[in-house]
N, C-alpha and C. Protein backbone atom coordinates (compact mmCIF):
# COMPACT_ATOMS: atom_id res chain seq x y z
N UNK A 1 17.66 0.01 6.22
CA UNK A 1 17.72 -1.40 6.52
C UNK A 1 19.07 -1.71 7.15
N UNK A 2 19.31 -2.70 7.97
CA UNK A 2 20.22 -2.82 8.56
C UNK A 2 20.68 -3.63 7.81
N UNK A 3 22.45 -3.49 7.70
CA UNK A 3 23.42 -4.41 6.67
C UNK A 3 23.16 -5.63 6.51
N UNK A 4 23.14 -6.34 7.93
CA UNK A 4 22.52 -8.05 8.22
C UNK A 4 21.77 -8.41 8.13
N UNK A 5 20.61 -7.73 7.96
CA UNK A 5 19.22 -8.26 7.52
C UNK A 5 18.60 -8.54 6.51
N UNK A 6 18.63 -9.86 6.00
CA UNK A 6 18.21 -10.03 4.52
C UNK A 6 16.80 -9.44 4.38
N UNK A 7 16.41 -9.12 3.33
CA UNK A 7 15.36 -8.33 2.42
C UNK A 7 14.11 -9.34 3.03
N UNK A 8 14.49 -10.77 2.47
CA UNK A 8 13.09 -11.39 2.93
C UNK A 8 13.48 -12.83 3.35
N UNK A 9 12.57 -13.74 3.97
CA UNK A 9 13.09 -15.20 4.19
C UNK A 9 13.10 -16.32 2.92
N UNK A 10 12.62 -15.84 2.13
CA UNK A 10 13.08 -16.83 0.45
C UNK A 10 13.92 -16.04 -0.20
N UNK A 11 14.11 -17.23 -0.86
CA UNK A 11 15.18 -16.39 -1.85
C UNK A 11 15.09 -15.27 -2.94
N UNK A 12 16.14 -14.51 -3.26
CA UNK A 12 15.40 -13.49 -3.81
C UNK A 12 16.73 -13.11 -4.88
N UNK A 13 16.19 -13.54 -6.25
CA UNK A 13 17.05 -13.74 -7.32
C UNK A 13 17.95 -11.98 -7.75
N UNK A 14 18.89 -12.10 -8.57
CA UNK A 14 19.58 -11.31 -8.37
C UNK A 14 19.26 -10.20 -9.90
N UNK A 15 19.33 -9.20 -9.83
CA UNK A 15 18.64 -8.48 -11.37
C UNK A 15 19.21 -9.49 -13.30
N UNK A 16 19.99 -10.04 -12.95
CA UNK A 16 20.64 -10.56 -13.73
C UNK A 16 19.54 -12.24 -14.29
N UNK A 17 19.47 -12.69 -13.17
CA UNK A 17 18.90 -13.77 -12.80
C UNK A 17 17.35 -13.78 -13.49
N UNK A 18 16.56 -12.66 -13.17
CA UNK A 18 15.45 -12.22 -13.26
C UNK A 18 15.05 -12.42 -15.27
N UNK A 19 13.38 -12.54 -15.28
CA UNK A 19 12.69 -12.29 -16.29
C UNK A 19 13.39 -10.76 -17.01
N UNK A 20 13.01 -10.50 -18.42
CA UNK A 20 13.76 -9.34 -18.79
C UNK A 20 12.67 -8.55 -18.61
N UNK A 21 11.47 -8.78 -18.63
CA UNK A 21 10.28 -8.16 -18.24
C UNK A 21 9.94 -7.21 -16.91
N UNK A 22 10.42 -8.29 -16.07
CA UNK A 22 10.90 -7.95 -14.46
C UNK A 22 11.79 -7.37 -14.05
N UNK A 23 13.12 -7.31 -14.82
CA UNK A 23 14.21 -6.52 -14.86
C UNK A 23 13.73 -5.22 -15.47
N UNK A 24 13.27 -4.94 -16.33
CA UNK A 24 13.07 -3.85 -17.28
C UNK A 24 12.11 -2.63 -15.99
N UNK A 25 11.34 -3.67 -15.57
CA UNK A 25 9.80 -3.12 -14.66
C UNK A 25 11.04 -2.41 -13.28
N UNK A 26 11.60 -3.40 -12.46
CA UNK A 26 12.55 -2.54 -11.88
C UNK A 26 13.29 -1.41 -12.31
N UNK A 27 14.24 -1.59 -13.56
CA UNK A 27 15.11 -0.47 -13.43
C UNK A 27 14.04 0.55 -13.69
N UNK A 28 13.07 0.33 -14.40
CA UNK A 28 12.46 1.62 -14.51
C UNK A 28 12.24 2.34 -12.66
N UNK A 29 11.55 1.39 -12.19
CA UNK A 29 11.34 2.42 -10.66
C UNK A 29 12.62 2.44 -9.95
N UNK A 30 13.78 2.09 -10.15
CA UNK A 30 15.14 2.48 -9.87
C UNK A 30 15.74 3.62 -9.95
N UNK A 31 15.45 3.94 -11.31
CA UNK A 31 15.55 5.29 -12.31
C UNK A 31 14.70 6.67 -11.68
N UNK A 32 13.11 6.30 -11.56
CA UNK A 32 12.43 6.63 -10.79
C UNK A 32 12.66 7.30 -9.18
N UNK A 33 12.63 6.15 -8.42
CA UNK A 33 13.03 6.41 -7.28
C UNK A 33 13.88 6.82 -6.56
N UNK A 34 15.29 6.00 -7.62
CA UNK A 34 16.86 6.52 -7.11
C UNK A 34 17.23 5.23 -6.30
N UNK A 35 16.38 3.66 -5.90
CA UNK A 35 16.51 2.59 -5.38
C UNK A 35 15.69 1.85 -5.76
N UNK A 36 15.57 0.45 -5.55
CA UNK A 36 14.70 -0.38 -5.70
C UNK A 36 13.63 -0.69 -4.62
N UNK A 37 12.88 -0.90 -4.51
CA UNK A 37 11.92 -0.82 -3.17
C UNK A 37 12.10 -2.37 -3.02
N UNK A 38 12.41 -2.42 -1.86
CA UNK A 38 12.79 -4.38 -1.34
C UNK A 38 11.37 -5.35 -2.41
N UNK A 39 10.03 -4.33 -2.05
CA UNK A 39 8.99 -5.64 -2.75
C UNK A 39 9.42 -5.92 -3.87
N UNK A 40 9.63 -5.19 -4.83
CA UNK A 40 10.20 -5.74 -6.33
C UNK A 40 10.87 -7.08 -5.84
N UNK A 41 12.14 -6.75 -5.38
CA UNK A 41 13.27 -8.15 -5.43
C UNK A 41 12.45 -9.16 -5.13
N UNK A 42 11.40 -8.89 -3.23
CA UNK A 42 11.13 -10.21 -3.30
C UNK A 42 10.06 -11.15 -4.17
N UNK A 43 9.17 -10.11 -4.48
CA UNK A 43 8.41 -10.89 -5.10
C UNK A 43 8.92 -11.41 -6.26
N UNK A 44 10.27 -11.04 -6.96
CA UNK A 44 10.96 -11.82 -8.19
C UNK A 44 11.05 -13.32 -7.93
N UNK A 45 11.25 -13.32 -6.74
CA UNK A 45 11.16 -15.15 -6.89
C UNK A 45 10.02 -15.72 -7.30
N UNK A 46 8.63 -15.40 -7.59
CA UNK A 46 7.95 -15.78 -8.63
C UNK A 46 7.18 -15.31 -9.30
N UNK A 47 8.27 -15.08 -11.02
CA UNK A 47 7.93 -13.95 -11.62
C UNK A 47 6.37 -13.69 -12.06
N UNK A 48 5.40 -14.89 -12.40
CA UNK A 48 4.17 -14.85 -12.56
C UNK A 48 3.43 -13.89 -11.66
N UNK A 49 3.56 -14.19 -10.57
CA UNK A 49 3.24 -13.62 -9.46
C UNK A 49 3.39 -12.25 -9.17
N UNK A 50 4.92 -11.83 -9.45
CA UNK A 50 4.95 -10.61 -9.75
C UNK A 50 4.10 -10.02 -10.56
N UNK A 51 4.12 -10.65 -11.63
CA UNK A 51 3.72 -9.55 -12.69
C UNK A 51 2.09 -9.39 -12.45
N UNK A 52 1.27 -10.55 -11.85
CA UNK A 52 0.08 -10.36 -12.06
C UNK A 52 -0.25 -9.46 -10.66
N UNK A 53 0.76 -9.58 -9.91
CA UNK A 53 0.07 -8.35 -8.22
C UNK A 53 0.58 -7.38 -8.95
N UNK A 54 1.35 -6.52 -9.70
CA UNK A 54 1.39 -5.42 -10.08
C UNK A 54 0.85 -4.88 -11.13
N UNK A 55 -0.04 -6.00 -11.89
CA UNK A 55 -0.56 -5.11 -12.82
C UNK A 55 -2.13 -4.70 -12.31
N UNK A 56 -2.20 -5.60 -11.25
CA UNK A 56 -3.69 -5.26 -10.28
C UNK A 56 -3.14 -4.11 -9.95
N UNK A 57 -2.01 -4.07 -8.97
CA UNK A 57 -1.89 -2.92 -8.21
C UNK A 57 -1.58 -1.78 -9.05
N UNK A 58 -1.41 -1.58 -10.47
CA UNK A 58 -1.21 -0.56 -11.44
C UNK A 58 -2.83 -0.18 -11.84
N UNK A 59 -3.34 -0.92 -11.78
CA UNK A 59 -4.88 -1.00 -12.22
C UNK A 59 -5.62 -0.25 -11.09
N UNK A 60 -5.52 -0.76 -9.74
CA UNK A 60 -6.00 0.01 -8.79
C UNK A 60 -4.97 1.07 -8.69
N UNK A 61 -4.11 1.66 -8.32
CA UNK A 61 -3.49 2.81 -7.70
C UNK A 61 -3.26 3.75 -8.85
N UNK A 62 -3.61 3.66 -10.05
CA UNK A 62 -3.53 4.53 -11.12
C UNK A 62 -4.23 4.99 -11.85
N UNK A 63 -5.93 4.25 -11.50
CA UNK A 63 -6.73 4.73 -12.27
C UNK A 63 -7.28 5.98 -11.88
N UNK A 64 -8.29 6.46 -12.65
CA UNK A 64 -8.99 7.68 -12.51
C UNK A 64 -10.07 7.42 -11.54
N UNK A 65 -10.79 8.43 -11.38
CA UNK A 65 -11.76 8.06 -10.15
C UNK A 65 -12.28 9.11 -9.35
N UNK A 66 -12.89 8.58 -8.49
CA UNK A 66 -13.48 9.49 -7.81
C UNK A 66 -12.30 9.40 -6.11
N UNK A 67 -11.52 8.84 -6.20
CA UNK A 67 -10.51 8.96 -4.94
C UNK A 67 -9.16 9.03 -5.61
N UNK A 68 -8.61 10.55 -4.83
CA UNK A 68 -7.46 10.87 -5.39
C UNK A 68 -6.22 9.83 -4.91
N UNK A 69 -4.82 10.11 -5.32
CA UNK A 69 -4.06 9.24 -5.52
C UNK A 69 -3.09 9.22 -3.64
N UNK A 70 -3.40 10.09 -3.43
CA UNK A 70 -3.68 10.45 -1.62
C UNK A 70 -4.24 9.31 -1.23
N UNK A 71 -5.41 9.85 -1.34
CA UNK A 71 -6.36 9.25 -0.69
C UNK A 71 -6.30 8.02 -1.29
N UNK A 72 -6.08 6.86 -2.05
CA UNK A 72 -5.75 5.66 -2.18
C UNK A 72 -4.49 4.78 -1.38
N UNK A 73 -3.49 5.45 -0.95
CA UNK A 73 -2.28 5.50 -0.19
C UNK A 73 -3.14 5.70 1.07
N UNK A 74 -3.70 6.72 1.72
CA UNK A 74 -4.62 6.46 3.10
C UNK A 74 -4.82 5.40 3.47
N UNK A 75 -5.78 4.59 2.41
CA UNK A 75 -6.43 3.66 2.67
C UNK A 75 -4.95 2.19 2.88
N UNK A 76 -3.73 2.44 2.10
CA UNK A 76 -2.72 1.66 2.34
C UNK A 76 -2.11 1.27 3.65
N UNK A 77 -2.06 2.98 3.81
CA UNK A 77 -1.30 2.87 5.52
C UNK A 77 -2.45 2.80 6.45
N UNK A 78 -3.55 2.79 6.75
CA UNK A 78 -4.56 2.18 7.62
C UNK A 78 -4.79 1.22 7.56
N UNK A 79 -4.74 0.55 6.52
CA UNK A 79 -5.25 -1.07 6.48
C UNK A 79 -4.19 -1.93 6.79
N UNK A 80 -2.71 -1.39 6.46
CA UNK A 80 -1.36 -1.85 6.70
C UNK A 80 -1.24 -1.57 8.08
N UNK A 81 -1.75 -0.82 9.08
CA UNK A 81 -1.04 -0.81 10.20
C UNK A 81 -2.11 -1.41 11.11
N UNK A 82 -3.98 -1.56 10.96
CA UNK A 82 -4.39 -2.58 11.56
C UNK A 82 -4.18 -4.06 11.11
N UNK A 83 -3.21 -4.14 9.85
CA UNK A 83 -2.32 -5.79 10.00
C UNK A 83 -1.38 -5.81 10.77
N UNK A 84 -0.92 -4.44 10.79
CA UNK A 84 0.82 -4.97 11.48
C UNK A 84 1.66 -5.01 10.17
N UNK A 85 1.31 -4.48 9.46
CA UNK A 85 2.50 -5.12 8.13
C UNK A 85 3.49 -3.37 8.07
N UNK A 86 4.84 -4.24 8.81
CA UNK A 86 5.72 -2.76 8.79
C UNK A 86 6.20 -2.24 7.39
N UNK A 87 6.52 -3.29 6.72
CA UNK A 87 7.02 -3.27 5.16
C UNK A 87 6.18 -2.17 4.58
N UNK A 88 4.35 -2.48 4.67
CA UNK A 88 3.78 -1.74 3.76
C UNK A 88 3.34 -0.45 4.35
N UNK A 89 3.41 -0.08 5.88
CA UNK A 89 3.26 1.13 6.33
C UNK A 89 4.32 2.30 6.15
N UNK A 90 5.64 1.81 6.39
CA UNK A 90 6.50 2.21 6.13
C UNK A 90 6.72 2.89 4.69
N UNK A 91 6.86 2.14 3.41
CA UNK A 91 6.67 2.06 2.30
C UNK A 91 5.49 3.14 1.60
N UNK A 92 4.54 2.52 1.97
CA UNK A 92 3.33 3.10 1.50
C UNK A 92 3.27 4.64 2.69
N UNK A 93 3.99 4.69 3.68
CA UNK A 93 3.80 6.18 4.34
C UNK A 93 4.21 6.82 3.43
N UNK A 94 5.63 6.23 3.40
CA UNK A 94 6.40 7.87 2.18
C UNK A 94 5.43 7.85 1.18
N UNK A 95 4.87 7.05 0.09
CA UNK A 95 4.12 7.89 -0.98
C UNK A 95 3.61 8.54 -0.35
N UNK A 96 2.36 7.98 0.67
CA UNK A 96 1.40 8.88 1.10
C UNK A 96 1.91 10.33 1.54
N UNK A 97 2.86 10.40 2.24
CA UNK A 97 3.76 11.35 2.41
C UNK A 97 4.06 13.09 0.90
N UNK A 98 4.67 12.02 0.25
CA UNK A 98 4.50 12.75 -0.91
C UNK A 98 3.77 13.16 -1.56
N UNK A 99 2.48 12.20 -2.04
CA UNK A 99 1.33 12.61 -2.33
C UNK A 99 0.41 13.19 -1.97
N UNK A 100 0.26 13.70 -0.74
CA UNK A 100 -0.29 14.24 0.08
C UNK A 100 0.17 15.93 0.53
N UNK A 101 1.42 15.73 -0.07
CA UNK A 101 2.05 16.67 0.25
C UNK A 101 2.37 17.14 1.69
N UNK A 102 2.42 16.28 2.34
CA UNK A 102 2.35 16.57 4.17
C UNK A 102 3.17 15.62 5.14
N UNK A 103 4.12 16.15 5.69
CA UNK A 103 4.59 15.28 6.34
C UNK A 103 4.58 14.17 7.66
N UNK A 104 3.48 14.56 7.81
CA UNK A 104 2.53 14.36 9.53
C UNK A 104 1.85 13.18 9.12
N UNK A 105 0.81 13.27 7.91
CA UNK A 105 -0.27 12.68 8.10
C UNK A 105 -0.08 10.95 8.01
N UNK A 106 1.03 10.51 7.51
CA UNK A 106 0.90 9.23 7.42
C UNK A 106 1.18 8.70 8.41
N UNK A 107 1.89 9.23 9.57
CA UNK A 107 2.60 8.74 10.70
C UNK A 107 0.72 8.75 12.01
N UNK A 108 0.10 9.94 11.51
CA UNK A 108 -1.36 10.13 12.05
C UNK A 108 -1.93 8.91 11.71
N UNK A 109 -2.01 8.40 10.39
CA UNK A 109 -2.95 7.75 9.85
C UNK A 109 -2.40 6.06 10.39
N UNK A 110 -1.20 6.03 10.64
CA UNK A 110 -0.63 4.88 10.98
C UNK A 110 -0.90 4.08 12.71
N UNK A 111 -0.75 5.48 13.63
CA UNK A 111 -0.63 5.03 14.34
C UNK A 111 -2.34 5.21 14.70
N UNK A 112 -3.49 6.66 14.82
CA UNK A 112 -4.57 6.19 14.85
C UNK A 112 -5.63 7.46 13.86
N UNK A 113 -5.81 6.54 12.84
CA UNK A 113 -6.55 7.50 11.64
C UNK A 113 -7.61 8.35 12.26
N UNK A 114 -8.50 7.74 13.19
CA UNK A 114 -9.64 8.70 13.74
C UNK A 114 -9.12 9.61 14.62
N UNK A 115 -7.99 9.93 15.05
CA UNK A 115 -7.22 11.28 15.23
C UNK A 115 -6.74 12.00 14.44
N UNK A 116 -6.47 11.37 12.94
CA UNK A 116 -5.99 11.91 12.14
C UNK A 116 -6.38 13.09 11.64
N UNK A 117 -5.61 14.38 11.00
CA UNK A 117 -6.32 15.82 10.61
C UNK A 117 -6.97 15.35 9.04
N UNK A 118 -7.84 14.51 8.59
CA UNK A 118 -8.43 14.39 7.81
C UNK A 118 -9.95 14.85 7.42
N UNK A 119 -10.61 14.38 6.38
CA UNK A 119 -12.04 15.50 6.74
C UNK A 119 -12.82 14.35 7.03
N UNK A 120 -14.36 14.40 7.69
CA UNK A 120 -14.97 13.66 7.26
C UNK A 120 -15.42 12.39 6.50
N UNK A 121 -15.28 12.74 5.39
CA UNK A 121 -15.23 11.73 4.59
C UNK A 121 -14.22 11.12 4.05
N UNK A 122 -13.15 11.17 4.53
CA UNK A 122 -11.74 10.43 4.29
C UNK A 122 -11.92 9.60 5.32
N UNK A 123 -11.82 10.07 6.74
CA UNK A 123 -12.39 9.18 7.91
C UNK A 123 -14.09 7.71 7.53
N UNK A 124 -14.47 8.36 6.77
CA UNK A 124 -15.41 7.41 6.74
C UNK A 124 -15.14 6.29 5.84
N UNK A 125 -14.10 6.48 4.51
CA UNK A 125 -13.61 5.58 3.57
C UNK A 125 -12.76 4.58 4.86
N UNK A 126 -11.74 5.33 5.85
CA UNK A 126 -10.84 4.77 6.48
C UNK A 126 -11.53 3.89 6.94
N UNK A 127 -12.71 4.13 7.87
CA UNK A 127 -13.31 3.11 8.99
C UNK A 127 -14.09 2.04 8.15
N UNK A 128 -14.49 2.21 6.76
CA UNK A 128 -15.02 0.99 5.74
C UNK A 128 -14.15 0.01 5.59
N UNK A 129 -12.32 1.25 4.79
CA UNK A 129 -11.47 0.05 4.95
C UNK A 129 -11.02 -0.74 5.56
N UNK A 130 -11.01 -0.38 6.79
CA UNK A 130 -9.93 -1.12 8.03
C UNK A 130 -10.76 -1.91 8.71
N UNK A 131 -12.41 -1.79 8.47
CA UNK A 131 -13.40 -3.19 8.91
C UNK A 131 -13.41 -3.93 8.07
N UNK A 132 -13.55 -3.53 6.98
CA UNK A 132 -13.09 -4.40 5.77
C UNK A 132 -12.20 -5.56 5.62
N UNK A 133 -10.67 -5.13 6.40
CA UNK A 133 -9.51 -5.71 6.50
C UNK A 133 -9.81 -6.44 7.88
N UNK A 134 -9.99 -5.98 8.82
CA UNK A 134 -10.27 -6.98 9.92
C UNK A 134 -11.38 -8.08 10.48
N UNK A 135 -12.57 -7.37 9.65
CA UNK A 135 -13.69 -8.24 9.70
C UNK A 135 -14.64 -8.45 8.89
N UNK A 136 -14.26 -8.43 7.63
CA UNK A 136 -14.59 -8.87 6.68
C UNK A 136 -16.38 -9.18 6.30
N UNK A 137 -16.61 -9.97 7.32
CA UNK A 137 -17.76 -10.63 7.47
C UNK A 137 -18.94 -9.76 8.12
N UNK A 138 -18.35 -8.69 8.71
CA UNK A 138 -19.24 -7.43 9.15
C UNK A 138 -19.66 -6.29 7.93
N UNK A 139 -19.29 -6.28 6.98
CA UNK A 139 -19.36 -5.33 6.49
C UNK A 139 -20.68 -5.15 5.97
N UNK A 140 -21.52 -4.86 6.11
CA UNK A 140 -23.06 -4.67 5.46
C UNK A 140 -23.41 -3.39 4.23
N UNK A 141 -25.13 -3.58 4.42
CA UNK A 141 -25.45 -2.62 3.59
C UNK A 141 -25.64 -1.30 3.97
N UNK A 142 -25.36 -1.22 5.74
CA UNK A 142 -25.59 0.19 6.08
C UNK A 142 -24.12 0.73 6.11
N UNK A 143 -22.84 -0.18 6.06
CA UNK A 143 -21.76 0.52 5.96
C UNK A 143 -21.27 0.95 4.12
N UNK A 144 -22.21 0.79 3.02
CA UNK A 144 -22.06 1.12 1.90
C UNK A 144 -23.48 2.60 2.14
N UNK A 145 -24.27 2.32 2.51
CA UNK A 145 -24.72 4.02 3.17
C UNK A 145 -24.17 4.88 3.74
N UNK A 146 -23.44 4.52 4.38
CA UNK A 146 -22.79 5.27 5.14
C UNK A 146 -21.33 6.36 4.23
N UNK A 147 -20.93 5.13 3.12
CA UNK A 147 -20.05 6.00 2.20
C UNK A 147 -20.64 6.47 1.47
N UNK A 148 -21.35 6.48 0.90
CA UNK A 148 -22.77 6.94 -0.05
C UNK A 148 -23.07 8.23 0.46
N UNK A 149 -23.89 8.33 1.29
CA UNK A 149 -23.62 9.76 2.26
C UNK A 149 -22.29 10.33 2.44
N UNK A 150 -21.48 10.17 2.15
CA UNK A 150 -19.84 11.17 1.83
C UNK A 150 -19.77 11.57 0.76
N UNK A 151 -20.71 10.77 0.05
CA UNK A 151 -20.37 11.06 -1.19
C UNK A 151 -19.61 10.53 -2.44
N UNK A 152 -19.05 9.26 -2.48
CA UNK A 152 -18.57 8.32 -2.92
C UNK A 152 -19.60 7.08 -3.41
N UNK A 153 -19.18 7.27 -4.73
CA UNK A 153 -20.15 6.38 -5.98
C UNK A 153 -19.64 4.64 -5.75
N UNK A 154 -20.53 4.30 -6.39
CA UNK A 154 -20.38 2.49 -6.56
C UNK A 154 -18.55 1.88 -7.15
N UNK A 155 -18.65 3.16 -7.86
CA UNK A 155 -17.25 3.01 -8.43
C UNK A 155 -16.33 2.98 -7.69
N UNK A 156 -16.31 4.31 -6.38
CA UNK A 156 -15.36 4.62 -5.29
C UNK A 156 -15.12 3.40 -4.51
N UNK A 157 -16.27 2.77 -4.11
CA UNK A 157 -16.59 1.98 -2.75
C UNK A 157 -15.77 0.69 -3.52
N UNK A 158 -15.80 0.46 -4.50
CA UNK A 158 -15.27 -0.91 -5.27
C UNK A 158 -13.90 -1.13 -4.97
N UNK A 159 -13.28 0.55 -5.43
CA UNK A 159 -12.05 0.95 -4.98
C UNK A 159 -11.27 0.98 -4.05
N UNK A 160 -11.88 1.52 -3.06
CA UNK A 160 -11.74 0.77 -1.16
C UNK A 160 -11.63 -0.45 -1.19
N UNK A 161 -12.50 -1.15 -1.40
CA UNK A 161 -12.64 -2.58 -1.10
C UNK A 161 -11.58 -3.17 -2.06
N UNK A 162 -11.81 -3.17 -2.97
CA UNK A 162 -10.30 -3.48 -3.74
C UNK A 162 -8.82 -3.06 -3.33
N UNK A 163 -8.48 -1.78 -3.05
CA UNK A 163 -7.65 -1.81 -2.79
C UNK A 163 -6.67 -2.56 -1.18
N UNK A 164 -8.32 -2.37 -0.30
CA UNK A 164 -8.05 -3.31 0.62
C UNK A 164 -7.81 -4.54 0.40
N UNK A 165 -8.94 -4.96 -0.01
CA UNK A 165 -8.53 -6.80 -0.77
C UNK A 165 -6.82 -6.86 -0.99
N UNK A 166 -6.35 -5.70 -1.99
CA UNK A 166 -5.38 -6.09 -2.54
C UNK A 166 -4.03 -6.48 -1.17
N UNK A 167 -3.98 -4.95 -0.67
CA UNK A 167 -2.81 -5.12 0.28
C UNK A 167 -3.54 -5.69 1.57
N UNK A 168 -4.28 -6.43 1.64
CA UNK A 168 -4.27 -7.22 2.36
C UNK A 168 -3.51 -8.77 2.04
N UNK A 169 -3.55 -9.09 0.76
CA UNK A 169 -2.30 -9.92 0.58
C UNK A 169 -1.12 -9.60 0.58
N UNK A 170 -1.09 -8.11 0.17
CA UNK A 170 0.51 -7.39 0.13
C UNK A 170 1.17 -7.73 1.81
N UNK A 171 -0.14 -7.54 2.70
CA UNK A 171 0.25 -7.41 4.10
C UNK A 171 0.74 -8.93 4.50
N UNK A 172 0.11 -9.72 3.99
CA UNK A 172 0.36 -10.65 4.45
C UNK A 172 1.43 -11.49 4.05
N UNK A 173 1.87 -11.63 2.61
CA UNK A 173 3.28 -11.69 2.49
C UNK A 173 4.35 -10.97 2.77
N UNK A 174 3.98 -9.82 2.90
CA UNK A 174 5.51 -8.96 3.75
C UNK A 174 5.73 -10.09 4.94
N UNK A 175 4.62 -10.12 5.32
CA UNK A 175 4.39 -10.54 6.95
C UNK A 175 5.27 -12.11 7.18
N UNK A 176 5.08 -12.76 5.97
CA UNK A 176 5.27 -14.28 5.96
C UNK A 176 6.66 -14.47 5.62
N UNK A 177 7.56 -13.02 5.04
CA UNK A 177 8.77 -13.40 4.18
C UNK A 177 9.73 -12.47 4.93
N UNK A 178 8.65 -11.66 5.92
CA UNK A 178 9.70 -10.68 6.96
C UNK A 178 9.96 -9.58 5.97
N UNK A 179 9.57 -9.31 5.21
CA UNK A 179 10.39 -7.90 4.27
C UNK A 179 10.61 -6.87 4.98
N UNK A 180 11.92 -6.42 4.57
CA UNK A 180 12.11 -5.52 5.50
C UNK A 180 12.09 -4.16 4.72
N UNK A 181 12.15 -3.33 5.26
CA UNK A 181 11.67 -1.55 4.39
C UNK A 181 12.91 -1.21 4.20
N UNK A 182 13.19 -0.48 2.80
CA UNK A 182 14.13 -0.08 2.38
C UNK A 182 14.05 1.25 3.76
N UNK A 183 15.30 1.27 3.55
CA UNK A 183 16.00 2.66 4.60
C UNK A 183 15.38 3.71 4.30
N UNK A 184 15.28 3.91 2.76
CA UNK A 184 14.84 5.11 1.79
C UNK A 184 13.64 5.61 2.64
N UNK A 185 12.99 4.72 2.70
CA UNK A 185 11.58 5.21 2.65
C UNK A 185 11.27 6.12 4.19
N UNK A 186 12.31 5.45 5.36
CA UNK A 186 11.86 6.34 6.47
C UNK A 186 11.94 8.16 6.41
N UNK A 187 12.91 8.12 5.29
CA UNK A 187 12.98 9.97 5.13
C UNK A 187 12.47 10.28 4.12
N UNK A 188 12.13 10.01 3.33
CA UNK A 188 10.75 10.63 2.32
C UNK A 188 9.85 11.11 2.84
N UNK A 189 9.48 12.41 1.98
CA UNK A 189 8.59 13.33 1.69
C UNK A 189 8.51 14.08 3.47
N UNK A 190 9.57 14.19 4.31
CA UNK A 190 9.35 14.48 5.62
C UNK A 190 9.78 15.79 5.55
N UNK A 191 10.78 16.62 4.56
CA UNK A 191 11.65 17.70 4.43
C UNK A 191 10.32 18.65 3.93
């Protein structure tokens, strides 16, 4: 991040300032990470808020399932980069990055997933999610056949769609508050 560039366009309270709840939830991924990831701070300006997008997003990105923890991050940086949301492509590359164990694929999946070296049926979750995210109103019953035939249960498809749902608000407040990507994240998992 560049020195001059504030984190986001509201204000964004200082660890001290913060819920002890919200403080506690940071240092832990501080500890973790070795930094704070800018979304924490901003979304501290309202701590409700915080706490209830992350315990969704703990709920989706942690459960068990039939889509690995990869492949849930896929679906992040595709749906994040047909928004435009740099915060969460960026961000969400390095996990994917890491979790994936590969250093290529998120930068593939970012700029165009159906080039991406993925299989089949990762490509077919992608093209559910990212119509999902852009047109919402298209999505039918032959595009839940269509994942069905990959091989992905009622449970999976919920999962897509949820997790899209989710960072599709993620996308859109990065988008509204300018967040900018921690520095960290452009060199993760690339070594």
């Amino acid at each position: 991040m560049r020195h001059d560039t504030p984190i986001s366009r509201f204000p964004v309270p200082s660890l001290a300032e913060m819920p002890a709840d919200l403080r506690q939830r940071i240092e832990q991924v501080q500890e973790k990470a070795g930094f704070v990831p800018n979304i924490f701070l901003a979304l501290a300006h309202r701590p409700e808020e915080f706490r209830a997008f992350f315990a969704y997003h703990d709920a989706l990105m942690d459960r068990p399932g039939g889509l690995n923890k990869a492949e849930r991050e896929m679906i992040v940086v595709a749906t994040s980069a047909a928004n435009h949301c740099l915060y969460c492509v960026v961000a969400h590359g390095a996990i994917l990055r890491i979790r994936a164990k590969d250093p290529l694929l998120a930068d593939e999946i970012a700029t165009n997933y159906a080039k991406a070296a993925i299989s089949w049926r990762q490509k077919a979750m992608l093209d559910f999610a990212v119509k999902l995210a852009l047109d919402p109103g298209a999505v039918g019953a032959e595009d839940h056949a269509l994942l069905e035939e990959q091989g992905f249960s009622q449970d999976d498809i919920w999962d897509i769609a949820a997790i899209t749902g989710l960072f599709a608000l993620s996308n859109r407040l990065a988008s509204a508050t300018d967040l900018r990507p921690n520095a960290e994240f452009f060199g993760m998992g690339r070594a």
